[in-house]
N, C-alpha and C. Protein backbone atom coordinates (compact mmCIF):
# COMPACT_ATOMS: atom_id res chain seq x y z
N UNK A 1 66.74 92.67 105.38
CA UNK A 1 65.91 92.88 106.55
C UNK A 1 66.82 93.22 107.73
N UNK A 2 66.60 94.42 108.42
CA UNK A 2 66.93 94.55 109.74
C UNK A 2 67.01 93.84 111.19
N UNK A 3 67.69 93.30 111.63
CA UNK A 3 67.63 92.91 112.94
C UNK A 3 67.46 93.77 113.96
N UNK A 4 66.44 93.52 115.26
CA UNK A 4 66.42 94.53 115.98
C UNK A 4 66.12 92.87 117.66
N UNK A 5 67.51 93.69 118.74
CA UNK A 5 67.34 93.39 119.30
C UNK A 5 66.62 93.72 120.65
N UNK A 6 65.93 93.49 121.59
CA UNK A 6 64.95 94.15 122.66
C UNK A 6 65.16 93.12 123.58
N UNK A 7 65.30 93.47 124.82
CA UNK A 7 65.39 92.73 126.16
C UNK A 7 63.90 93.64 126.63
N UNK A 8 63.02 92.61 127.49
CA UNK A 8 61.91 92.38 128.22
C UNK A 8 61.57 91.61 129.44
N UNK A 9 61.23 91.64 129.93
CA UNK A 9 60.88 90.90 131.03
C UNK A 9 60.64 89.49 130.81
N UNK A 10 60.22 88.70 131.51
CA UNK A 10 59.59 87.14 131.49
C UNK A 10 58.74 86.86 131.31
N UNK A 11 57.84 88.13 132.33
CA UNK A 11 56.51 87.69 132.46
C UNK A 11 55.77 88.23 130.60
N UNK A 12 56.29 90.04 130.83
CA UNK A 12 55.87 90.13 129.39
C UNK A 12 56.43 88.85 127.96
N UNK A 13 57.40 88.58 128.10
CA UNK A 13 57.73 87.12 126.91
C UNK A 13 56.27 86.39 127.02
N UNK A 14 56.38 86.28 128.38
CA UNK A 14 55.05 84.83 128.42
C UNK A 14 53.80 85.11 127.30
N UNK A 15 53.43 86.41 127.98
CA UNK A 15 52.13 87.20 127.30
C UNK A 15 52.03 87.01 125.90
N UNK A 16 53.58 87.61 125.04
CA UNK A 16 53.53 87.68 124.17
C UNK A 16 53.63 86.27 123.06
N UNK A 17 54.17 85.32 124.12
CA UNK A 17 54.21 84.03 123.12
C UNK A 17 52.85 83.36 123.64
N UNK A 18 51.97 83.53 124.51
CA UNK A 18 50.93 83.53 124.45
C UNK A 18 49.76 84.21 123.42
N UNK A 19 50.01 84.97 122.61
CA UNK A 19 49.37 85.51 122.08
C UNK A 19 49.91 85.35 120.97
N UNK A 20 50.95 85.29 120.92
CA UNK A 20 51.67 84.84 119.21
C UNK A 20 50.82 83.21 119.15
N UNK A 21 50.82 82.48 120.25
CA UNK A 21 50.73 81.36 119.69
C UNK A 21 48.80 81.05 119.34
N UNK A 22 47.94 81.89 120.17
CA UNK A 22 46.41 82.12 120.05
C UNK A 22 46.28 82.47 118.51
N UNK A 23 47.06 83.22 118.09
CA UNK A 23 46.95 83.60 116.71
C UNK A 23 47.59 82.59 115.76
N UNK A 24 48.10 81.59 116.08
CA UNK A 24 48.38 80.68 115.10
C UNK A 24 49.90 80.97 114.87
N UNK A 25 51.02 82.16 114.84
CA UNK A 25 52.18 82.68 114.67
C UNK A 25 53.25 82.51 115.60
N UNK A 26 54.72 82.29 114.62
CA UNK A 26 55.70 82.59 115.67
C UNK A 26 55.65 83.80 116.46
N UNK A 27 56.51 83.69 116.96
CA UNK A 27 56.97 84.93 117.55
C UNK A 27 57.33 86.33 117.63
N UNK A 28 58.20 85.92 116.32
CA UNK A 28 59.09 87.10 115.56
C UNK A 28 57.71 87.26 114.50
N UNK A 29 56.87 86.45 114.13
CA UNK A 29 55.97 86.94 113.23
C UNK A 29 54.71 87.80 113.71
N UNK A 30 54.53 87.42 114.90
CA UNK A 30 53.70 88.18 115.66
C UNK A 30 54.08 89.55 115.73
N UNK A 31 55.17 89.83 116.35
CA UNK A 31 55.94 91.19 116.82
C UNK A 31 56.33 91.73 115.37
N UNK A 32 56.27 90.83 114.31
CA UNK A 32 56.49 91.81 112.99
C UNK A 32 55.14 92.59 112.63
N UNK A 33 54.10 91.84 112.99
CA UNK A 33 52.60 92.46 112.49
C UNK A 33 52.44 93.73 113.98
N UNK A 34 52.73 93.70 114.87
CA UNK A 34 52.60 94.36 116.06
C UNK A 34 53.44 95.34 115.66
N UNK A 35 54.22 95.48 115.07
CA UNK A 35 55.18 96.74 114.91
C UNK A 35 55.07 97.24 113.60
N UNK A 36 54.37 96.42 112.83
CA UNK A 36 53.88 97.21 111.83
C UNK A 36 52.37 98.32 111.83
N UNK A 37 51.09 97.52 112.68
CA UNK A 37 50.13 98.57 113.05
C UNK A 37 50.91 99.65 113.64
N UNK A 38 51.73 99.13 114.72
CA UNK A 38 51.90 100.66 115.58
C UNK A 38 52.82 101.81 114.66
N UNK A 39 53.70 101.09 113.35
CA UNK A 39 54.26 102.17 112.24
C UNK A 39 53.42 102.87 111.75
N UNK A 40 51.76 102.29 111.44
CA UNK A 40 51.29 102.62 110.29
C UNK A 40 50.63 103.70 110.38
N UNK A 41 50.56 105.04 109.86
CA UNK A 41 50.18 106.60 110.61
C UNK A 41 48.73 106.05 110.32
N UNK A 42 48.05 105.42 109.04
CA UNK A 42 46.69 104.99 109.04
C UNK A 42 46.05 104.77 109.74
N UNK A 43 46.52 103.25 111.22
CA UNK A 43 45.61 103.02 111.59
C UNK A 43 45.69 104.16 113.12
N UNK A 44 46.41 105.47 112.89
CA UNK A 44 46.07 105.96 114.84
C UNK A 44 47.35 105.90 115.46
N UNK A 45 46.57 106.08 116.23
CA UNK A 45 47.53 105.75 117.44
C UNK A 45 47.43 104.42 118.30
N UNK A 46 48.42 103.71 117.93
CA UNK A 46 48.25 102.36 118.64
C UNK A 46 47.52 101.74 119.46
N UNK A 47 47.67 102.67 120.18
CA UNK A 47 47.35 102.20 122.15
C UNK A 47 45.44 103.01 122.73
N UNK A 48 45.09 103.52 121.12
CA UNK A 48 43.92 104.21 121.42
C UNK A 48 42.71 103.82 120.18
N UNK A 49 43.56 102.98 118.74
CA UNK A 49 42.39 103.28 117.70
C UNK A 49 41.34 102.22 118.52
N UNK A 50 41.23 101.11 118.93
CA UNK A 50 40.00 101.08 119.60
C UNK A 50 39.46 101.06 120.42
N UNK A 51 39.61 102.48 121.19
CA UNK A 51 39.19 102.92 122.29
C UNK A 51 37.44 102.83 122.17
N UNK A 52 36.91 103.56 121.00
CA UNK A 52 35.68 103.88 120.75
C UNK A 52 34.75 102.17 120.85
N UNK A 53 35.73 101.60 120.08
CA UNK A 53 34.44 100.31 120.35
C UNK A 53 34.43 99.57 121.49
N UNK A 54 35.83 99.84 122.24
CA UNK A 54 36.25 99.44 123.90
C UNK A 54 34.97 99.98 124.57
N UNK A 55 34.98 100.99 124.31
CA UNK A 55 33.41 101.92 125.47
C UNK A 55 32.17 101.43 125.41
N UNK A 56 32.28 101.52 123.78
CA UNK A 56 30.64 100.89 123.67
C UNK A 56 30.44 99.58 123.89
N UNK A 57 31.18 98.33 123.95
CA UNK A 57 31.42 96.87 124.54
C UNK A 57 30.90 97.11 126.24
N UNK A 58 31.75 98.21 126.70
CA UNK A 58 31.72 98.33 128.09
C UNK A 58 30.29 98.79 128.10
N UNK A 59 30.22 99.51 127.71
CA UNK A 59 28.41 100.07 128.31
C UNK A 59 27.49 99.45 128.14
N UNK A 60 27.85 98.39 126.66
CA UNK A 60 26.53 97.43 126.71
C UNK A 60 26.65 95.92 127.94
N UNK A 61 27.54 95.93 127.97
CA UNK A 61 28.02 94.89 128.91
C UNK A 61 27.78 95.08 130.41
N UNK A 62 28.21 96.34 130.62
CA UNK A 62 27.34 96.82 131.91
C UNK A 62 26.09 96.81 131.93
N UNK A 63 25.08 97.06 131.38
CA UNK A 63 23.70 97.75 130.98
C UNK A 63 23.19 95.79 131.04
N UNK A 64 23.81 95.03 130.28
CA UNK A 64 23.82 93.52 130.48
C UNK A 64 23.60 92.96 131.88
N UNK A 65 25.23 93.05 132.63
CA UNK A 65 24.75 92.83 133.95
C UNK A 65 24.56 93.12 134.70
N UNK A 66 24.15 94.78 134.75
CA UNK A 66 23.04 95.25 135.69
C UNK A 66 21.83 94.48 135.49
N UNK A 67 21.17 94.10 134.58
CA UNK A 67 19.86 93.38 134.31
C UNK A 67 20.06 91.65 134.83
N UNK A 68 20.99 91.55 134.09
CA UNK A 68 21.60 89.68 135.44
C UNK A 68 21.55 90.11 136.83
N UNK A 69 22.08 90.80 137.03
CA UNK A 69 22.09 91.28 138.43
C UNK A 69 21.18 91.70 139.18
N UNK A 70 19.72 92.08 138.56
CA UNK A 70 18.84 92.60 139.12
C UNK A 70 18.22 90.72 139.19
N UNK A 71 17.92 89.99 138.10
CA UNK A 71 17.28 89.00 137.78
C UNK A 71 17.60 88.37 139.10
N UNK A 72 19.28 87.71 138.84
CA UNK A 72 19.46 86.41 139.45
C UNK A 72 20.90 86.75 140.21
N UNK A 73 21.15 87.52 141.14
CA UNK A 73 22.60 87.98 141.59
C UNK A 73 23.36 86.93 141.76
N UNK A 74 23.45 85.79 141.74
CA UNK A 74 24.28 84.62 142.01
C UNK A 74 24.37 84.36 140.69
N UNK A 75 23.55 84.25 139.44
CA UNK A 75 24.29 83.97 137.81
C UNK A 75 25.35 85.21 137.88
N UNK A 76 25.02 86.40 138.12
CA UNK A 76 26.12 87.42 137.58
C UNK A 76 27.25 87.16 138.15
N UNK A 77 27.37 86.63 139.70
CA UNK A 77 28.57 86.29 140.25
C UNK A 77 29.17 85.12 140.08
N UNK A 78 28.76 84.32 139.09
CA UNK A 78 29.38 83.39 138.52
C UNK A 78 29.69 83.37 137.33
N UNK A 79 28.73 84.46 136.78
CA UNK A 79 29.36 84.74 135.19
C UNK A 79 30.48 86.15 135.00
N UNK A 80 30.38 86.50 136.16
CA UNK A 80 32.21 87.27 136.39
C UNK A 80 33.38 86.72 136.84
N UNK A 81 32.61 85.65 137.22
CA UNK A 81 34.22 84.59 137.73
C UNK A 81 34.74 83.56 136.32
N UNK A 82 33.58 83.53 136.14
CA UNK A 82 33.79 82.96 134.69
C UNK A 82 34.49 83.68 133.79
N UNK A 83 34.29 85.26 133.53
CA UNK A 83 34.82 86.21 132.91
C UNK A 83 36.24 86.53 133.49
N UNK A 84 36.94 86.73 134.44
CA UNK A 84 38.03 86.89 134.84
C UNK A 84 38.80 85.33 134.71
N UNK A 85 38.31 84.24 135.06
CA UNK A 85 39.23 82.66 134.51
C UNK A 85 39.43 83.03 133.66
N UNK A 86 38.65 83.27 132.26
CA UNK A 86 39.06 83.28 131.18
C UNK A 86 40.14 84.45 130.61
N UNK A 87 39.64 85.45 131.09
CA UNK A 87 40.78 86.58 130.97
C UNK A 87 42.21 86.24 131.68
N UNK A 88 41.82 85.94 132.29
CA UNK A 88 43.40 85.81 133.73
C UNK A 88 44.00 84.36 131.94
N UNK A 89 43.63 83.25 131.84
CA UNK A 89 44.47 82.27 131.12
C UNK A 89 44.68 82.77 129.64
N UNK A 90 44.20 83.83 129.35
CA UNK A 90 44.27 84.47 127.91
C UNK A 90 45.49 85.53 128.41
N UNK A 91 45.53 85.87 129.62
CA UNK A 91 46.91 86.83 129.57
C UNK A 91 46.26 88.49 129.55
N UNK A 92 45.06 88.39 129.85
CA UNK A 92 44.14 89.84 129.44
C UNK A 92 43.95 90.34 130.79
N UNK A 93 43.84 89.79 131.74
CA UNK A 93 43.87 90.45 133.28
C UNK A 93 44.78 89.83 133.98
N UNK A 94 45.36 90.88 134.48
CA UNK A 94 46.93 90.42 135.51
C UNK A 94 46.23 89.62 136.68
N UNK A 95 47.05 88.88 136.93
CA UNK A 95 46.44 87.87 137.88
C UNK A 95 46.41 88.30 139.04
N UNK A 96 46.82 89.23 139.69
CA UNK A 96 46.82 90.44 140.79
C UNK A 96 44.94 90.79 140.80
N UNK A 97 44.62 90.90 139.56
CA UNK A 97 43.11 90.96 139.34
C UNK A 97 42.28 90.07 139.18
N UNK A 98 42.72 88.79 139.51
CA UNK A 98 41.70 87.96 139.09
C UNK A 98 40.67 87.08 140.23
N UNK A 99 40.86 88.03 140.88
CA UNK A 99 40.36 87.44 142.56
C UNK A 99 38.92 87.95 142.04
């Protein structure tokens, strides 16, 4: 097996041993499965194969709380603050965004 060394930032480390550890995995085992999708010509292109179900999440989710929003505008503004806590401690929205 190859050794491969990579210098990164801090903040990205955090992310990533955050997410190694959500998945149950070290580190190095994480970044072995992460560098194997992005080898694999099968699944795409990394950074795009799920773009398509990204959109359709988004449109039904919008189409969602436009209708909260029409109902009860104070649930929707608490169920987006709710939605960004949880993103911001999962490492999924930069905390720059989580206002």
């Amino acid at each position: 097996m190859i050794k491969i060394n990579v210098r990164i930032d801090e903040a990205l480390h955090a992310r990533l041993q955050r997410r190694a550890h959500d998945a149950d995995l070290t580190l190095s085992a994480f970044l072995r499965r992460v560098l194997q999708q992005g080898a694999d010509p099968a699944n795409g292109y990394v950074f795009s194969s799920q773009d398509e179900i990204l959109a359709t999440c988004i449109q039904i989710l919008s189409i969602v709380a436009t209708g909260i929003g029409q109902q009860s505008p104070k649930a929707l503004q608490q169920g987006m603050a709710d939605a960004r806590a949880i993103l911001t401690e999962r490492g999924l929205l930069g905390r720059e965004n989580a206002r």
